[in-house]
PDB file of N, CA and C in Angstrom:
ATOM      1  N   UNK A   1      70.664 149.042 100.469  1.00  0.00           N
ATOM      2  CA  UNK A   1      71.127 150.203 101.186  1.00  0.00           C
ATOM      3  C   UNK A   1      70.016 150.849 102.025  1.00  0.00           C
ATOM      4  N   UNK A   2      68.641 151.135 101.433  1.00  0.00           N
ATOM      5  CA  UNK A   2      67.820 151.843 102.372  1.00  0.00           C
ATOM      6  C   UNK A   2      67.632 150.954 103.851  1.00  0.00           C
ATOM      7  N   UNK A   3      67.705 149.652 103.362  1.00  0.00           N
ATOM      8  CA  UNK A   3      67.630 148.714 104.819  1.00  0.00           C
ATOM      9  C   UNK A   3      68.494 149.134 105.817  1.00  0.00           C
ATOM     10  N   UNK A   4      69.655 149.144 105.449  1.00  0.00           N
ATOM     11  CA  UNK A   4      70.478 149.699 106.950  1.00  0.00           C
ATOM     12  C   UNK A   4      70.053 150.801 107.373  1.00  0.00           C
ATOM     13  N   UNK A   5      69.895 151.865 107.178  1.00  0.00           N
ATOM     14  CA  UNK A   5      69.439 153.389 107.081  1.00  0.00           C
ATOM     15  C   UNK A   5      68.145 152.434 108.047  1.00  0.00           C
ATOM     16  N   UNK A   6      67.093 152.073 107.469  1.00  0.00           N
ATOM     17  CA  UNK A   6      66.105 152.047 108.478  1.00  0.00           C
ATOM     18  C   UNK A   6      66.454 151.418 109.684  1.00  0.00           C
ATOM     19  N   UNK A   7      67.420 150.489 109.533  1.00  0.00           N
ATOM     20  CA  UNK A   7      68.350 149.471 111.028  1.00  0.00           C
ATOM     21  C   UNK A   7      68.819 150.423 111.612  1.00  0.00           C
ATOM     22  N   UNK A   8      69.343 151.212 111.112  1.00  0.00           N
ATOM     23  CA  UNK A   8      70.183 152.333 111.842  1.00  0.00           C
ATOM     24  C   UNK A   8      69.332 153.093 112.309  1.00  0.00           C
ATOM     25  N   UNK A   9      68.036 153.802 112.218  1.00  0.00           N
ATOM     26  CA  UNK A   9      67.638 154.881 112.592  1.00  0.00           C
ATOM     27  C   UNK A   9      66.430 153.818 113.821  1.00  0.00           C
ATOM     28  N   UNK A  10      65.999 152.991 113.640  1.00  0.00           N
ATOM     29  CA  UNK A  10      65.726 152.009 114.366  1.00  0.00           C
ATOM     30  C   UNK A  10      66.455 151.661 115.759  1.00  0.00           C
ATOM     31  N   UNK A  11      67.562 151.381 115.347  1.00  0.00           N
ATOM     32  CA  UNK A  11      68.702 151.689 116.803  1.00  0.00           C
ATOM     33  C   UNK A  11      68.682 152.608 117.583  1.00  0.00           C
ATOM     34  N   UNK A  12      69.015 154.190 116.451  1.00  0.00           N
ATOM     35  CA  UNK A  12      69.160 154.952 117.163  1.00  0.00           C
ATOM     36  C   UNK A  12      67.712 155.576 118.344  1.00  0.00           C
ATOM     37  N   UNK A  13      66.594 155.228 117.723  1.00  0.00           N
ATOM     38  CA  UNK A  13      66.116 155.196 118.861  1.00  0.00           C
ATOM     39  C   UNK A  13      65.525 154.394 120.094  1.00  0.00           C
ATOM     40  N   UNK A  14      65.837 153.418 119.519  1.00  0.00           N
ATOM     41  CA  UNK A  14      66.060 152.562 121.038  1.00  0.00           C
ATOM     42  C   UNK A  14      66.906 152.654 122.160  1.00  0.00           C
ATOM     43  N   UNK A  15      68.179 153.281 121.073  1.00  0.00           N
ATOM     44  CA  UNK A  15      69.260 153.603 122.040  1.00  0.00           C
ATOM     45  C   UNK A  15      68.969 154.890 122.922  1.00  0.00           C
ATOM     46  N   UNK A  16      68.299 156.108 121.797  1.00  0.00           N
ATOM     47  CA  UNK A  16      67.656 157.119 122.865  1.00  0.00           C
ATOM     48  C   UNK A  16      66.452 156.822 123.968  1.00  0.00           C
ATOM     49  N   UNK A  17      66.073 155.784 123.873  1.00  0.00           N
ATOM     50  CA  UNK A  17      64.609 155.325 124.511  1.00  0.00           C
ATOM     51  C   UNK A  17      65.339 154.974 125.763  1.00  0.00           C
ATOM     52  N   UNK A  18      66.279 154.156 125.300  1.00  0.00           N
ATOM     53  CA  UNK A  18      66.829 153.162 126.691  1.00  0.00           C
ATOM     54  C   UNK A  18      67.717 154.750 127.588  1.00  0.00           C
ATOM     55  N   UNK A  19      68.628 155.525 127.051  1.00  0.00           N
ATOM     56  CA  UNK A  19      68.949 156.302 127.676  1.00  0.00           C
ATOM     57  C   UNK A  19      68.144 157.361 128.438  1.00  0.00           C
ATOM     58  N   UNK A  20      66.347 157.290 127.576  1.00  0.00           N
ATOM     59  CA  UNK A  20      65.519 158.568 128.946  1.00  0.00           C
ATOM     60  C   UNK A  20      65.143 157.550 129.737  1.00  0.00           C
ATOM     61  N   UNK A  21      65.361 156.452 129.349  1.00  0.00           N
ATOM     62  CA  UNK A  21      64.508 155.410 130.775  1.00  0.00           C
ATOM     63  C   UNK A  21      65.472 155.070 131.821  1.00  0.00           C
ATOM     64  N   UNK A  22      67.047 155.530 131.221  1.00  0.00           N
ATOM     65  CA  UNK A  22      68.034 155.382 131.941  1.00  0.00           C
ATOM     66  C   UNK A  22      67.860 156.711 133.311  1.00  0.00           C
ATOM     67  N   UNK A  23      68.054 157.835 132.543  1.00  0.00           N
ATOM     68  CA  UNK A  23      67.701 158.862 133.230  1.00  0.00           C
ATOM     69  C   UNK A  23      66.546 159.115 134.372  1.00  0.00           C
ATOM     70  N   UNK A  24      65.484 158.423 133.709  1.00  0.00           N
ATOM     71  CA  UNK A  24      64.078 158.427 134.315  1.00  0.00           C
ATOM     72  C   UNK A  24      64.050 157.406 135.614  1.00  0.00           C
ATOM     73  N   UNK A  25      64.966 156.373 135.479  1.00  0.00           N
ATOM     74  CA  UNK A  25      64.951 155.711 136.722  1.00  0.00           C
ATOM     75  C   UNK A  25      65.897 155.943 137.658  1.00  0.00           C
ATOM     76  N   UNK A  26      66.961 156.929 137.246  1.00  0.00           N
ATOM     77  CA  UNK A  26      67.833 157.699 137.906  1.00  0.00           C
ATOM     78  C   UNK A  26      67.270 158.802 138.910  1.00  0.00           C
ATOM     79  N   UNK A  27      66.211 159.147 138.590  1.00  0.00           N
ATOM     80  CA  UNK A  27      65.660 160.666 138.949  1.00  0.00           C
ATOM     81  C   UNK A  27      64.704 159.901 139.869  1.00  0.00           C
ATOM     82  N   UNK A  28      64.087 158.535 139.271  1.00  0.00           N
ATOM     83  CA  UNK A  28      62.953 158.238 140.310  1.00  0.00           C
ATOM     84  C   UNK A  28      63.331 157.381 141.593  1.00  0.00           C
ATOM     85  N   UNK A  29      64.524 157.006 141.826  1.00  0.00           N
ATOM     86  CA  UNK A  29      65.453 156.763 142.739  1.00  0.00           C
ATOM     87  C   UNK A  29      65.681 158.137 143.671  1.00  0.00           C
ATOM     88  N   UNK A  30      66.522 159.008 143.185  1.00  0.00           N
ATOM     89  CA  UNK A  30      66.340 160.496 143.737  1.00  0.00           C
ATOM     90  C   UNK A  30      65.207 160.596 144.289  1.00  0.00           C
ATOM     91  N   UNK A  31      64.589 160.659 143.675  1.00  0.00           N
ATOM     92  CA  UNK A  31      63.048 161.513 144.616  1.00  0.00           C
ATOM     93  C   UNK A  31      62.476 160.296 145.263  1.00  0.00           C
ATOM     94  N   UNK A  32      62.773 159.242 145.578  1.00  0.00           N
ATOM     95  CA  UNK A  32      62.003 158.230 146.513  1.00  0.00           C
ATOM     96  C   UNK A  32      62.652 158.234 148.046  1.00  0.00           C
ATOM     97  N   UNK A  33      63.859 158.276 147.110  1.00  0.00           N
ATOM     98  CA  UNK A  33      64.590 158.211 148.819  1.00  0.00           C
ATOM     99  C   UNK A  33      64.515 159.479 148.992  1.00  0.00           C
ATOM    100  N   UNK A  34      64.561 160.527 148.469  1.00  0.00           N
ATOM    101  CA  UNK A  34      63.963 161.797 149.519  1.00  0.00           C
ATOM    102  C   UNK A  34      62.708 161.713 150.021  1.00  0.00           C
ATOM    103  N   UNK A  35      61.954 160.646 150.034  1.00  0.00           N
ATOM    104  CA  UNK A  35      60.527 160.369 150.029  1.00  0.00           C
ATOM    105  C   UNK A  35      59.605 161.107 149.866  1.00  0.00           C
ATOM    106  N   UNK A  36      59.755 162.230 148.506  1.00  0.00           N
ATOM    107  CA  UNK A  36      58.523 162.639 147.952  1.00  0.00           C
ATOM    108  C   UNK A  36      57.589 162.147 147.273  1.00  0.00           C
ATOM    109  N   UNK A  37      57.433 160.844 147.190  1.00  0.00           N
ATOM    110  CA  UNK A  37      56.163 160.632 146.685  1.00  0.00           C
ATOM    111  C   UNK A  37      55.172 159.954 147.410  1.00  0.00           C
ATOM    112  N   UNK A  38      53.779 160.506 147.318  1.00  0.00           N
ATOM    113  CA  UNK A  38      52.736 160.416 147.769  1.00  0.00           C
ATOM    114  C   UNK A  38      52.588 161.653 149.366  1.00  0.00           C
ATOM    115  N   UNK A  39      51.345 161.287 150.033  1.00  0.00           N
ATOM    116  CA  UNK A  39      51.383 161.746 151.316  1.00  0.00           C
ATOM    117  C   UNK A  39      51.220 163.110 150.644  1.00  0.00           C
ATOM    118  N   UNK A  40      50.274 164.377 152.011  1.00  0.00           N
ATOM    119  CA  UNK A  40      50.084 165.553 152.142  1.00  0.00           C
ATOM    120  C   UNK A  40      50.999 166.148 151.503  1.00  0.00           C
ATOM    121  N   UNK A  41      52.088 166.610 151.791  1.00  0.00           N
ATOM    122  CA  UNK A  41      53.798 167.081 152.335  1.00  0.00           C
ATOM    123  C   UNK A  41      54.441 166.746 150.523  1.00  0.00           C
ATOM    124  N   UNK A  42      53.711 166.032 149.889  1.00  0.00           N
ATOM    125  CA  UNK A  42      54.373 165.609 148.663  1.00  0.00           C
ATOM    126  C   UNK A  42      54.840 166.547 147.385  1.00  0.00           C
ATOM    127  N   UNK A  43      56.309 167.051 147.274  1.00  0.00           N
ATOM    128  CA  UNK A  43      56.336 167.833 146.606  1.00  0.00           C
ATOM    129  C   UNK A  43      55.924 167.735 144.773  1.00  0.00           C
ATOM    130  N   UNK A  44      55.764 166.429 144.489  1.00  0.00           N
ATOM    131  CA  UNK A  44      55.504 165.969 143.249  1.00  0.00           C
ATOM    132  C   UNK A  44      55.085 164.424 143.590  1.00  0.00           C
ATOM    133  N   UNK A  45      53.952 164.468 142.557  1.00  0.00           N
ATOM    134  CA  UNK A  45      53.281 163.379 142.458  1.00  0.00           C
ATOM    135  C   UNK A  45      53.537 162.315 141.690  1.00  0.00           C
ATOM    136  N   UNK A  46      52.946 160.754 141.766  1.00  0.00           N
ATOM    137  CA  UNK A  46      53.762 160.070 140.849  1.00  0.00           C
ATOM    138  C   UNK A  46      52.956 159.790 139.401  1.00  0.00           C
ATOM    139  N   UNK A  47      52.022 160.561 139.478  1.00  0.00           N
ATOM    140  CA  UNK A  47      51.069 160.928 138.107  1.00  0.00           C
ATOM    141  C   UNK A  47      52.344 161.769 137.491  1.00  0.00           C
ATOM    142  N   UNK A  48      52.788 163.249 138.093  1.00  0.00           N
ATOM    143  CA  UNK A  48      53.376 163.876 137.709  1.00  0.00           C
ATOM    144  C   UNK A  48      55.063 163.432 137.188  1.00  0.00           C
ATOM    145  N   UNK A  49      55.582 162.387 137.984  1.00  0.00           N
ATOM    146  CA  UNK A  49      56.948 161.839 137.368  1.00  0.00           C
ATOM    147  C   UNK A  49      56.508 160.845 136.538  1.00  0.00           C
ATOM    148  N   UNK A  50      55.128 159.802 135.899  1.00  0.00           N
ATOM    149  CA  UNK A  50      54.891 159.477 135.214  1.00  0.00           C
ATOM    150  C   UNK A  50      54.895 160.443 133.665  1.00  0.00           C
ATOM    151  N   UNK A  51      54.142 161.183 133.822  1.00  0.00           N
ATOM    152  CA  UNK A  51      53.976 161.920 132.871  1.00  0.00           C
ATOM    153  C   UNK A  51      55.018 162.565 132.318  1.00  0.00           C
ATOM    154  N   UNK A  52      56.273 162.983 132.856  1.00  0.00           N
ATOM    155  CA  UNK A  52      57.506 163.181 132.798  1.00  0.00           C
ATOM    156  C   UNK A  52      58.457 162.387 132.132  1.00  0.00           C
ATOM    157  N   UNK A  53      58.196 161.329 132.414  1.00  0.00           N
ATOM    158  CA  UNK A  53      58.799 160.052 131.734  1.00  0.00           C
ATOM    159  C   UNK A  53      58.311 160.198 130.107  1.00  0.00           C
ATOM    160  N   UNK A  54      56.775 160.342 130.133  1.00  0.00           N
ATOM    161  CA  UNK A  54      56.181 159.505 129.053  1.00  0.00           C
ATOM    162  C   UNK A  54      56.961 161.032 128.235  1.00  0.00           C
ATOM    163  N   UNK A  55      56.786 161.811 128.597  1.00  0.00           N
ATOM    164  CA  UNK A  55      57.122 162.818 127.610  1.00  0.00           C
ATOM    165  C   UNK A  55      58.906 162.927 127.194  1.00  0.00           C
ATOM    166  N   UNK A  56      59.658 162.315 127.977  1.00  0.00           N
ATOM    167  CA  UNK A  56      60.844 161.964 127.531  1.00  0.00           C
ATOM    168  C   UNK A  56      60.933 161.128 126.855  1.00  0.00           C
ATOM    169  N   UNK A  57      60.374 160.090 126.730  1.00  0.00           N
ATOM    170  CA  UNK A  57      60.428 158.854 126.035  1.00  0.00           C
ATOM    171  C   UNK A  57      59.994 159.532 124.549  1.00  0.00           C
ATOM    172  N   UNK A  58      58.464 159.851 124.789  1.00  0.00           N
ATOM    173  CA  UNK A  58      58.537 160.854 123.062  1.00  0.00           C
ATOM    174  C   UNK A  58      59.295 161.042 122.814  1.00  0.00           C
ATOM    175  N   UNK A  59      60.385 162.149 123.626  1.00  0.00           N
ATOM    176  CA  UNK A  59      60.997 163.218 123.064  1.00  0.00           C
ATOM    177  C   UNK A  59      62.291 162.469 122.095  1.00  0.00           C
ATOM    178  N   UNK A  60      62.861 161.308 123.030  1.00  0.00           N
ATOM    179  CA  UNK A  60      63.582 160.741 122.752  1.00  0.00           C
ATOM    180  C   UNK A  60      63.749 159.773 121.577  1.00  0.00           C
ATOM    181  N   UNK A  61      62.120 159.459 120.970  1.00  0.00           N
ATOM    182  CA  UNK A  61      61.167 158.440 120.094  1.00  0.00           C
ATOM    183  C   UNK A  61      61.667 159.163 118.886  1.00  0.00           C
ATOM    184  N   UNK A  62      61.243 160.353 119.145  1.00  0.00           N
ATOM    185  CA  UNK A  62      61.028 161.670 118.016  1.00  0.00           C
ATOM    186  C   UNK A  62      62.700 161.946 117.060  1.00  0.00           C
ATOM    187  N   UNK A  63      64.251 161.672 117.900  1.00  0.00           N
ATOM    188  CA  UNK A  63      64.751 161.698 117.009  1.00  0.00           C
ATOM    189  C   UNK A  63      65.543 163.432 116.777  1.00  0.00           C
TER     190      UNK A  63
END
């Protein structure tokens, strides 16, 4: 019994992982073709939508 419980909670965050990376490549689509990234004029950087990511992915890790 504890085995499934760990299969299961195992899933569940892969399944949350795959859904902020779902999101995260949703958003980084958005902001490309508005072509904010890079250049003077750049309203966000791609350090800054990196870092964005990584902290969803935690968030999402975390459960």
């Amino acid at each position: 019994m504890p085995n499934r419980m760990i299969s299961s909670d195992s899933s569940e965050k892969k399944r949350r992982a795959a859904a902020a990376r779902a999101r995260f490549d949703k958003v980084a689509l958005k902001i490309a073709s508005e072509h904010r990234f890079g250049g003077p004029d750049a309203e966000i950087t791609e350090i800054e939508i990196m870092e964005e990511a990584t902290r969803l992915v935690r968030e999402a890790l975390k459960g």
